[in-house]
Protein backbone atom coordinates (compact mmCIF):
# COMPACT_ATOMS: atom_id res chain seq x y z
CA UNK A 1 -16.10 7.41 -4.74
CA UNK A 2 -13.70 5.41 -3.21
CA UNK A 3 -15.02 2.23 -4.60
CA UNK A 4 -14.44 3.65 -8.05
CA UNK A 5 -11.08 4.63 -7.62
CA UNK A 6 -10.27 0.95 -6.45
CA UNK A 7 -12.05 -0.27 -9.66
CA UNK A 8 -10.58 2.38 -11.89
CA UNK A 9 -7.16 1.41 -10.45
CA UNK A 10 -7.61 -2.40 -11.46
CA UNK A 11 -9.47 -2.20 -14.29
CA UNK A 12 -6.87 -0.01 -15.52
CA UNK A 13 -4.08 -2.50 -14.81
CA UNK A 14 -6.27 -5.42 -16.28
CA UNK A 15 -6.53 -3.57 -19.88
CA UNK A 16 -3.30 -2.17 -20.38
CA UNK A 17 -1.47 -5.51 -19.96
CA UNK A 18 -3.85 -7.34 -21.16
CA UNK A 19 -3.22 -6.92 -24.97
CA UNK A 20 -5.22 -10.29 -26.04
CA UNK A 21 -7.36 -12.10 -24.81
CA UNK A 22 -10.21 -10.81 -21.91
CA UNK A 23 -10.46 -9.06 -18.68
CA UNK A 24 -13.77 -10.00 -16.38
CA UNK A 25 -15.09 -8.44 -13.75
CA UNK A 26 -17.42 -10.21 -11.09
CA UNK A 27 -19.29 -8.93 -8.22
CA UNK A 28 -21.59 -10.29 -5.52
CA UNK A 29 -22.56 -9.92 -2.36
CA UNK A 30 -23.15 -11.70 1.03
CA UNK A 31 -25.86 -11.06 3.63
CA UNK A 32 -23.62 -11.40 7.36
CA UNK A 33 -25.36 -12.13 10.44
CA UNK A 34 -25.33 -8.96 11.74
CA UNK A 35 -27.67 -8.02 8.87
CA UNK A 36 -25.17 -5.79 7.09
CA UNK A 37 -23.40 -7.45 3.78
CA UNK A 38 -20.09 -8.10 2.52
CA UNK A 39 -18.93 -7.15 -1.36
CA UNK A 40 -16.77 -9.24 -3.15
CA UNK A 41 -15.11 -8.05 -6.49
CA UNK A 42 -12.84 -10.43 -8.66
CA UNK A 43 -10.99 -9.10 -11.61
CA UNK A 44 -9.42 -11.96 -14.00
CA UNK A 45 -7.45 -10.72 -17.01
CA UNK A 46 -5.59 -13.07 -19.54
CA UNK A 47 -2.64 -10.79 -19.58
CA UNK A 48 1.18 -11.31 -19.67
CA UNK A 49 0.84 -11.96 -15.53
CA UNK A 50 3.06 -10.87 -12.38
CA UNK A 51 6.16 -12.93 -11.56
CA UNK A 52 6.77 -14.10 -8.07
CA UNK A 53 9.09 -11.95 -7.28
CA UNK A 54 7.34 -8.92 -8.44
CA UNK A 55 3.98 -10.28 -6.39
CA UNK A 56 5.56 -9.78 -2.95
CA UNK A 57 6.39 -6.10 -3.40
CA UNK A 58 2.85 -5.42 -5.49
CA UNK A 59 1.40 -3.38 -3.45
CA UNK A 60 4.12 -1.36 -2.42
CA UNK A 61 3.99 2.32 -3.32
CA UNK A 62 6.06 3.21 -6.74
CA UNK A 63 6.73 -0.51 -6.93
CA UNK A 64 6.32 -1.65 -11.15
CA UNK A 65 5.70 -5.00 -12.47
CA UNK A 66 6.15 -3.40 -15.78
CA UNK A 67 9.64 -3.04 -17.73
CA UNK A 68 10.69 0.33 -18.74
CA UNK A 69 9.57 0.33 -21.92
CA UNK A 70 5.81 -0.82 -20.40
CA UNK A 71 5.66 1.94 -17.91
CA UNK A 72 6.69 4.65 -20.79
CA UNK A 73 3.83 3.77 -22.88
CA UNK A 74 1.12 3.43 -20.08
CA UNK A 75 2.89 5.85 -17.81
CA UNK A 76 2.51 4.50 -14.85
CA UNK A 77 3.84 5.37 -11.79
CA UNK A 78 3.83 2.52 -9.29
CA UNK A 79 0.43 4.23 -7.13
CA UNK A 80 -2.37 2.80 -8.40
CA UNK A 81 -2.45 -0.62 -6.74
CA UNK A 82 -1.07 0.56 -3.82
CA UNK A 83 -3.99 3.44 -3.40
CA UNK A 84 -6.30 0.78 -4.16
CA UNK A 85 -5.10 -1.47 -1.37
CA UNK A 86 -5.15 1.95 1.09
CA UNK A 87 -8.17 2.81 0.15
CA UNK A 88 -9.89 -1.24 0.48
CA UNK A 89 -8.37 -0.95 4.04
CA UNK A 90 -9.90 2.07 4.71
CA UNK A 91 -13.18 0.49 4.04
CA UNK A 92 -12.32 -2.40 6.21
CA UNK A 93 -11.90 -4.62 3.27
CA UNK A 94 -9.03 -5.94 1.36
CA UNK A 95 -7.71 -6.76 -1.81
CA UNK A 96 -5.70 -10.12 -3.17
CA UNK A 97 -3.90 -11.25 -6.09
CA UNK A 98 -3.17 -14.37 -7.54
CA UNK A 99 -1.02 -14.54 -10.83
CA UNK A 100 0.82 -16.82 -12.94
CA UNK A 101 3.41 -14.97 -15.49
CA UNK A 102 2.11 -15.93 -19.19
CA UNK A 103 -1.45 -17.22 -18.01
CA UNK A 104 -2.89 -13.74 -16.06
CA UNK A 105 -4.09 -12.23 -12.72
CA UNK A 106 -7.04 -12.24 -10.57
CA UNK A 107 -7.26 -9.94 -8.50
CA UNK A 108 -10.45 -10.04 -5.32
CA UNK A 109 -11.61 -7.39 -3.49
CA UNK A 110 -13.31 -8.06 -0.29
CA UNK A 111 -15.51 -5.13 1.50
C-alpha cells in the first residue's frame, strides 16, 4: 500500500504537467549481499520541468511548483511529494529528482 501511494503521488505529478509529450516509468531490482534486494523506480516525464529554485523546497510539505492558475485546475495542495518522500523513508528508501525547466523531471525511487 505504501508503495502505491508513492507511485500514485508521482505518477500523478508526471501526467498533469506533462501536457505533451510522454511520462515513463522504469523499475528493476538488485539482488544485495545479504540476499535481500533493493527496488529502484525512475519516473521521466517531458513536462514543463521544476526550476532551481523551486527544486530545493520540493519536498517540503504544502510547497507548489505550480502557479496559481496550475494548482486551481489540478488542485493540488503541496502533500503529495512530500508524503511520498515520508513514506520512501519509512521504507528505508528514498526518492530524488533531477529537472531542467522546459526539458522535464526524473524522478528515482530507491527501496
Amino acid at each position: 500500500a505504501r508503495l502505491m501511494q508513492i507511485l500514485n503521488n508521482l505518477i500523478w505529478n508526471a501526467v498533469k504537467y506533462t501536457v505533451q509529450g510522454q511520462v515513463e516509468l522504469h523499475a528493476y531490482t538488485n539482488q544485495r549481499s545479504n540476499g535481500a534486494a533493493s527496488l529502484y523506480i525512475r519516473i521521466a516525464d517531458t513536462g514543463k520541468g521544476i526550476s532551481e529554485a523551486s527544486m530545493a523546497k520540493l519536498f517540503d510539505r504544502f510547497e507548489l511548483s505550480a502557479t496559481n492558475t496550475e494548482q486551481n485546475k489540478y488542485g493540488s495542495t503541496g502533500l503529495g511529494l512530500f508524503f511520498a518522500r515520508m513514506l520512501a523513508n519509512h521504507m528505508g528508501g528514498e526518492i530524488a529528482c533531477s529537472s531542467i525547466v522546459e526539458v522535464g523531471s526524473v524522478f528515482m525511487v530507491s527501496l
